[in-house]
PDB file of N, CA and C in Angstrom:
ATOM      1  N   UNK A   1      53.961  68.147 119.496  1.00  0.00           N
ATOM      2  CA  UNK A   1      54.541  66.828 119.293  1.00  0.00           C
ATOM      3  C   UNK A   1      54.391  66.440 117.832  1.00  0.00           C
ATOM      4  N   UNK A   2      55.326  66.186 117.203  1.00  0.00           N
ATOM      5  CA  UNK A   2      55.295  65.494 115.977  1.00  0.00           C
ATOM      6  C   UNK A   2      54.800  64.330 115.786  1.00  0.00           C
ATOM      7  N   UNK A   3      53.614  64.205 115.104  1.00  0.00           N
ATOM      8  CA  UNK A   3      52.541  63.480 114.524  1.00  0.00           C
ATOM      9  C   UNK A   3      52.957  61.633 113.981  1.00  0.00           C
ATOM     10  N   UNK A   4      54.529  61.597 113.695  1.00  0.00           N
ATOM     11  CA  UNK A   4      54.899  60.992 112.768  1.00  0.00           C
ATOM     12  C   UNK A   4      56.225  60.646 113.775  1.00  0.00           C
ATOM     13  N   UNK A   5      56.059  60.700 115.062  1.00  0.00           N
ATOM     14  CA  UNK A   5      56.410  60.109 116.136  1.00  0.00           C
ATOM     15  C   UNK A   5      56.330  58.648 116.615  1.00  0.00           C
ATOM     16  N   UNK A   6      57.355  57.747 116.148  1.00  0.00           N
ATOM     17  CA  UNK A   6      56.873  56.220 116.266  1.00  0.00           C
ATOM     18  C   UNK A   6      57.004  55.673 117.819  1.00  0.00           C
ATOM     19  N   UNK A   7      57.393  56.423 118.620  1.00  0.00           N
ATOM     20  CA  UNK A   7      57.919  56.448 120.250  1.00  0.00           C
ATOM     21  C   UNK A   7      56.540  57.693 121.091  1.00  0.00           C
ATOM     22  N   UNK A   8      56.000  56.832 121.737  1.00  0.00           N
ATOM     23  CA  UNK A   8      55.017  57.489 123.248  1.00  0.00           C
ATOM     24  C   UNK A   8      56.344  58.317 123.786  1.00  0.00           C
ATOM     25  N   UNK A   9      55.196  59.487 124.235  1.00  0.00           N
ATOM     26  CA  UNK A   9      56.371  60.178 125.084  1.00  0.00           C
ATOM     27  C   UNK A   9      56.156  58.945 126.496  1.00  0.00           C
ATOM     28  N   UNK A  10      55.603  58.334 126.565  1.00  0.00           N
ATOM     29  CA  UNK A  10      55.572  57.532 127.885  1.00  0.00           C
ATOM     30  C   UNK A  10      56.741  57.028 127.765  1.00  0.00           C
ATOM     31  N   UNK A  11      56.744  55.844 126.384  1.00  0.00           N
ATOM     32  CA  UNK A  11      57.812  55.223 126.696  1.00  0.00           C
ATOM     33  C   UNK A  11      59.087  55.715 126.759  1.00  0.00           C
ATOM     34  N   UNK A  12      59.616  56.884 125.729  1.00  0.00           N
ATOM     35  CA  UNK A  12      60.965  57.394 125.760  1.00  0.00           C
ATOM     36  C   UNK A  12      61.024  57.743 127.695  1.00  0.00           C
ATOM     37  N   UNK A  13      59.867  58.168 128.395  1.00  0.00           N
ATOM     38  CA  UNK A  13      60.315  58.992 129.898  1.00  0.00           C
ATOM     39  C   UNK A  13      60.789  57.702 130.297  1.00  0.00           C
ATOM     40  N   UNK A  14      60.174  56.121 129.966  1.00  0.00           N
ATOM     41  CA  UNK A  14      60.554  55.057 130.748  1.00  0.00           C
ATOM     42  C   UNK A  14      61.692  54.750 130.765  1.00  0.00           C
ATOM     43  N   UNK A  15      62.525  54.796 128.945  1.00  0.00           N
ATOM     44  CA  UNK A  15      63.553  54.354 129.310  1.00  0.00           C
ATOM     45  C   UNK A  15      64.557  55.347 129.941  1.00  0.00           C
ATOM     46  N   UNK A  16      64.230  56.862 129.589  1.00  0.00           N
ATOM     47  CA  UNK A  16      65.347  57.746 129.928  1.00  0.00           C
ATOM     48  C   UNK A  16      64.977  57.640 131.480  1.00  0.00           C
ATOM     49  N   UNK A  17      64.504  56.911 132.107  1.00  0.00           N
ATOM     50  CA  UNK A  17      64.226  56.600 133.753  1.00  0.00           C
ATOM     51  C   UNK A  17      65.211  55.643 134.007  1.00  0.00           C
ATOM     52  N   UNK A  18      65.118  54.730 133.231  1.00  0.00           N
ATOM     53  CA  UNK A  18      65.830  53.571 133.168  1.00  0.00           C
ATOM     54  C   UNK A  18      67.259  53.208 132.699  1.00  0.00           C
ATOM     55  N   UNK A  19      67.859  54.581 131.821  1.00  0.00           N
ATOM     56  CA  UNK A  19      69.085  55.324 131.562  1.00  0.00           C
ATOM     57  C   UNK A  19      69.464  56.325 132.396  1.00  0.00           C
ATOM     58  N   UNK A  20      69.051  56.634 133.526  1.00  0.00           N
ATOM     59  CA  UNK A  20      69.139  57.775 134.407  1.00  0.00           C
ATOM     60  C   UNK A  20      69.315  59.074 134.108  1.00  0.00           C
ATOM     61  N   UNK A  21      68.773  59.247 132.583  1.00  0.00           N
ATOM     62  CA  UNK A  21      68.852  60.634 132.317  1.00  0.00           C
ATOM     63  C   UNK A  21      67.390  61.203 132.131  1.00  0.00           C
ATOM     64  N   UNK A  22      66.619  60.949 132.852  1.00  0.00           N
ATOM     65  CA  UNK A  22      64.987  61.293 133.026  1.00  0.00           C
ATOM     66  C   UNK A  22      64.864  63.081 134.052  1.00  0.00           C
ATOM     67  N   UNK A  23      65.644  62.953 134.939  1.00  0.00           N
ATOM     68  CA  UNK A  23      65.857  63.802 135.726  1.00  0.00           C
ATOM     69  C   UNK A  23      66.213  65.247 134.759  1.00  0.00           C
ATOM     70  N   UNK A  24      67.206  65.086 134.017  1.00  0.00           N
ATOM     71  CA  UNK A  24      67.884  65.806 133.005  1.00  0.00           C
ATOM     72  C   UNK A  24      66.582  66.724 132.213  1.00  0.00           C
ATOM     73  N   UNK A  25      65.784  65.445 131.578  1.00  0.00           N
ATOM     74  CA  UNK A  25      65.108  65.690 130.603  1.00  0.00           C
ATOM     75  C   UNK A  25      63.903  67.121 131.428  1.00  0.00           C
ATOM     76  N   UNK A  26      63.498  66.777 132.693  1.00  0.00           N
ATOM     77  CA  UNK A  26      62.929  67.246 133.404  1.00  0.00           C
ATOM     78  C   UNK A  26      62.798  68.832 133.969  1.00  0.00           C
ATOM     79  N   UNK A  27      64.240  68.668 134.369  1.00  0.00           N
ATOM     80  CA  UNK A  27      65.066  69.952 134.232  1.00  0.00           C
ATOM     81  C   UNK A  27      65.322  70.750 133.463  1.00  0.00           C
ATOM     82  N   UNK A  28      65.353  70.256 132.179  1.00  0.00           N
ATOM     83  CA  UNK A  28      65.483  71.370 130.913  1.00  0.00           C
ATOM     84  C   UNK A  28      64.297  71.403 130.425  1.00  0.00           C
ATOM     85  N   UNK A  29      63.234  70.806 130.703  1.00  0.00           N
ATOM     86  CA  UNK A  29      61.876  71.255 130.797  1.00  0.00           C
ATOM     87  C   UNK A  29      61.163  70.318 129.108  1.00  0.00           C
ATOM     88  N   UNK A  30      62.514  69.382 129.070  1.00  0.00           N
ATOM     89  CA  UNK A  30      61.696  68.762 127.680  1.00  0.00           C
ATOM     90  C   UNK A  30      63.468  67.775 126.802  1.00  0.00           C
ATOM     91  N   UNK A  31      63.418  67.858 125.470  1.00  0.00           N
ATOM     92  CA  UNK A  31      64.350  66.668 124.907  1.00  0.00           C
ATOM     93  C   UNK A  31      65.458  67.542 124.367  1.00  0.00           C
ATOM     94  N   UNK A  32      65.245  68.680 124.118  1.00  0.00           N
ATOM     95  CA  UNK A  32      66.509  69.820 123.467  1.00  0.00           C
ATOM     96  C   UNK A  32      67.814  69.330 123.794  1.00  0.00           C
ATOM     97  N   UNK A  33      68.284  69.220 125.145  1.00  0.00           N
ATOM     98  CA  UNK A  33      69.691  69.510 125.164  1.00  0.00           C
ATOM     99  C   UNK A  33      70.048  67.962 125.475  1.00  0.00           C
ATOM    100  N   UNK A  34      69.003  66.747 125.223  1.00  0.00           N
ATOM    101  CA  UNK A  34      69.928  65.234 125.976  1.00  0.00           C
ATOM    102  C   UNK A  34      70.550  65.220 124.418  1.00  0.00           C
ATOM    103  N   UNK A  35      71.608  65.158 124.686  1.00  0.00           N
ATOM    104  CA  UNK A  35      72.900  64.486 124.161  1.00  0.00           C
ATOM    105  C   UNK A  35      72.495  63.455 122.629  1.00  0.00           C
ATOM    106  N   UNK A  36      72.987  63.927 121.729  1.00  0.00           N
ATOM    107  CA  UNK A  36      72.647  62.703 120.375  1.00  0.00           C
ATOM    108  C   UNK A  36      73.320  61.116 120.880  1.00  0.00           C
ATOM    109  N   UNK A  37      73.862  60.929 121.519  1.00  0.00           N
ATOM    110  CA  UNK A  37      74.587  59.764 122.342  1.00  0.00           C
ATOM    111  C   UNK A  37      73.376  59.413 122.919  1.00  0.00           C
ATOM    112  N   UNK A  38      72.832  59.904 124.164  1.00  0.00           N
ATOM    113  CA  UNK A  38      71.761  59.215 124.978  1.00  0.00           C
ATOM    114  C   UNK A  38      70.537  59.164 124.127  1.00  0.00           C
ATOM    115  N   UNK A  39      70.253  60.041 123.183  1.00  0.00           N
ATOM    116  CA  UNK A  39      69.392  60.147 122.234  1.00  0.00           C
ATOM    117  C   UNK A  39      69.175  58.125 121.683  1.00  0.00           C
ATOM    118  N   UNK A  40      70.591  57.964 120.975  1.00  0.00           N
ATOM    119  CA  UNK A  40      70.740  56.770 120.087  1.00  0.00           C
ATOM    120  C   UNK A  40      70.492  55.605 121.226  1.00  0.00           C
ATOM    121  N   UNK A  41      70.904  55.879 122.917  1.00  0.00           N
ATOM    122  CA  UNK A  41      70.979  54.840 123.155  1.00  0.00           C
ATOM    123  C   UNK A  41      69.161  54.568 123.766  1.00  0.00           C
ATOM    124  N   UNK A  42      68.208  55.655 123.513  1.00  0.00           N
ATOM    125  CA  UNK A  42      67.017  55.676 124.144  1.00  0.00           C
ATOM    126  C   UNK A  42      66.396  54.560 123.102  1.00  0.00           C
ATOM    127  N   UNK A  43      66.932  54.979 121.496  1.00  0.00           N
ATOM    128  CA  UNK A  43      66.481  54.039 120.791  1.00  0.00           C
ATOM    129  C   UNK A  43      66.862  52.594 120.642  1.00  0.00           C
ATOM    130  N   UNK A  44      67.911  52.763 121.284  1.00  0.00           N
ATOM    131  CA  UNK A  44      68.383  51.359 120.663  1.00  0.00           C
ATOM    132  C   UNK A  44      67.743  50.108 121.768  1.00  0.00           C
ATOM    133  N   UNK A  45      67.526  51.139 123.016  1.00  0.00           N
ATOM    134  CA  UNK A  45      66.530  50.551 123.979  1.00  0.00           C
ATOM    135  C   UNK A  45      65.095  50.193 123.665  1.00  0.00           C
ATOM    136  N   UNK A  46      64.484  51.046 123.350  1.00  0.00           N
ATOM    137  CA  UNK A  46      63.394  50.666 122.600  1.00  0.00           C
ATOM    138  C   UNK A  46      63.202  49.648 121.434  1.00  0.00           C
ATOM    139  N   UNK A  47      64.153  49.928 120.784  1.00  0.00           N
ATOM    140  CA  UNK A  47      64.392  48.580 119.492  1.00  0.00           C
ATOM    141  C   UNK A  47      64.433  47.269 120.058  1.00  0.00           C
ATOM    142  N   UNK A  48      65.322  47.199 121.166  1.00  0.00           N
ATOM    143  CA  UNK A  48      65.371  45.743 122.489  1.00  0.00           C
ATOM    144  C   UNK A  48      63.829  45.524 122.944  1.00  0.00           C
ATOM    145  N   UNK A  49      63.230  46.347 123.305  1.00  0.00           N
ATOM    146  CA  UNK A  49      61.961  46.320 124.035  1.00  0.00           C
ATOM    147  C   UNK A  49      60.870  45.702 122.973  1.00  0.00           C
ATOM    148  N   UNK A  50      61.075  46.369 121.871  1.00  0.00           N
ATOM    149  CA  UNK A  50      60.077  45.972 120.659  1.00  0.00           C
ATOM    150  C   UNK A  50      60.375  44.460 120.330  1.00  0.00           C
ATOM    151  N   UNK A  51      61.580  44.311 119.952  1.00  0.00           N
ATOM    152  CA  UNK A  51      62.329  42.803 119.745  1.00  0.00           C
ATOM    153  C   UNK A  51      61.809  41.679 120.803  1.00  0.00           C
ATOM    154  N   UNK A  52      61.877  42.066 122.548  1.00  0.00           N
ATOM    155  CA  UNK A  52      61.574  41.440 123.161  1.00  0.00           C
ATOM    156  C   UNK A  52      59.759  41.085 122.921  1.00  0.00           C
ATOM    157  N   UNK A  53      58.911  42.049 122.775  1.00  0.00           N
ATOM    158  CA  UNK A  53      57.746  42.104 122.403  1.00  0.00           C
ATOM    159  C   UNK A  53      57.210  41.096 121.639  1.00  0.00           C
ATOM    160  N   UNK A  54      58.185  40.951 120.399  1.00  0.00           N
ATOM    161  CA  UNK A  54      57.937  40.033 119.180  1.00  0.00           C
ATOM    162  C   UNK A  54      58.340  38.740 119.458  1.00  0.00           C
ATOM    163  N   UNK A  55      59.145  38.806 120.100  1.00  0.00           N
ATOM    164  CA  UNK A  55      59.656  37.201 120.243  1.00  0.00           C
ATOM    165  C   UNK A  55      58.761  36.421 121.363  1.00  0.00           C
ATOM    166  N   UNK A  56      57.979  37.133 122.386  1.00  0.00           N
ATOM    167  CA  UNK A  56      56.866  36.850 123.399  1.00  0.00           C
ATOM    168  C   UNK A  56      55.878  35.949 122.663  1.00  0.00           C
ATOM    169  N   UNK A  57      55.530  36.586 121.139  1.00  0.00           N
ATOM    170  CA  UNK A  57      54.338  36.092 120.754  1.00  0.00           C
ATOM    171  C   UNK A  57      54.391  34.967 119.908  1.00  0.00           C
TER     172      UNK A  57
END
């Protein structure tokens, strides 16, 4: 795992659970083949999640 990783593998499994491509990821035994598309939208989920985070406090 790259060190310089700003994303838990927890959270990326949450949202790609929550994008229904968790199963995928599973199957190919790791992140190689999801799509640069579902890739952008794992982040852009996370960016929402962080945003929501900040505005809580």
């Amino acid at each position: 795992m790259d060190n310089r990783s700003l994303m838990s593998e927890n959270l990326k499994e949450e949202i790609a659970k929550e994008l229904g491509v968790y199963d995928q990821v599973k199957k190919d035994g790791g992140w190689g083949n999801v799509p640069s598309k579902t890739c952008g939208n794992i982040v852009s989920k996370a960016i929402e999640i962080a945003n929501r985070s900040v505005e809580n406090k």
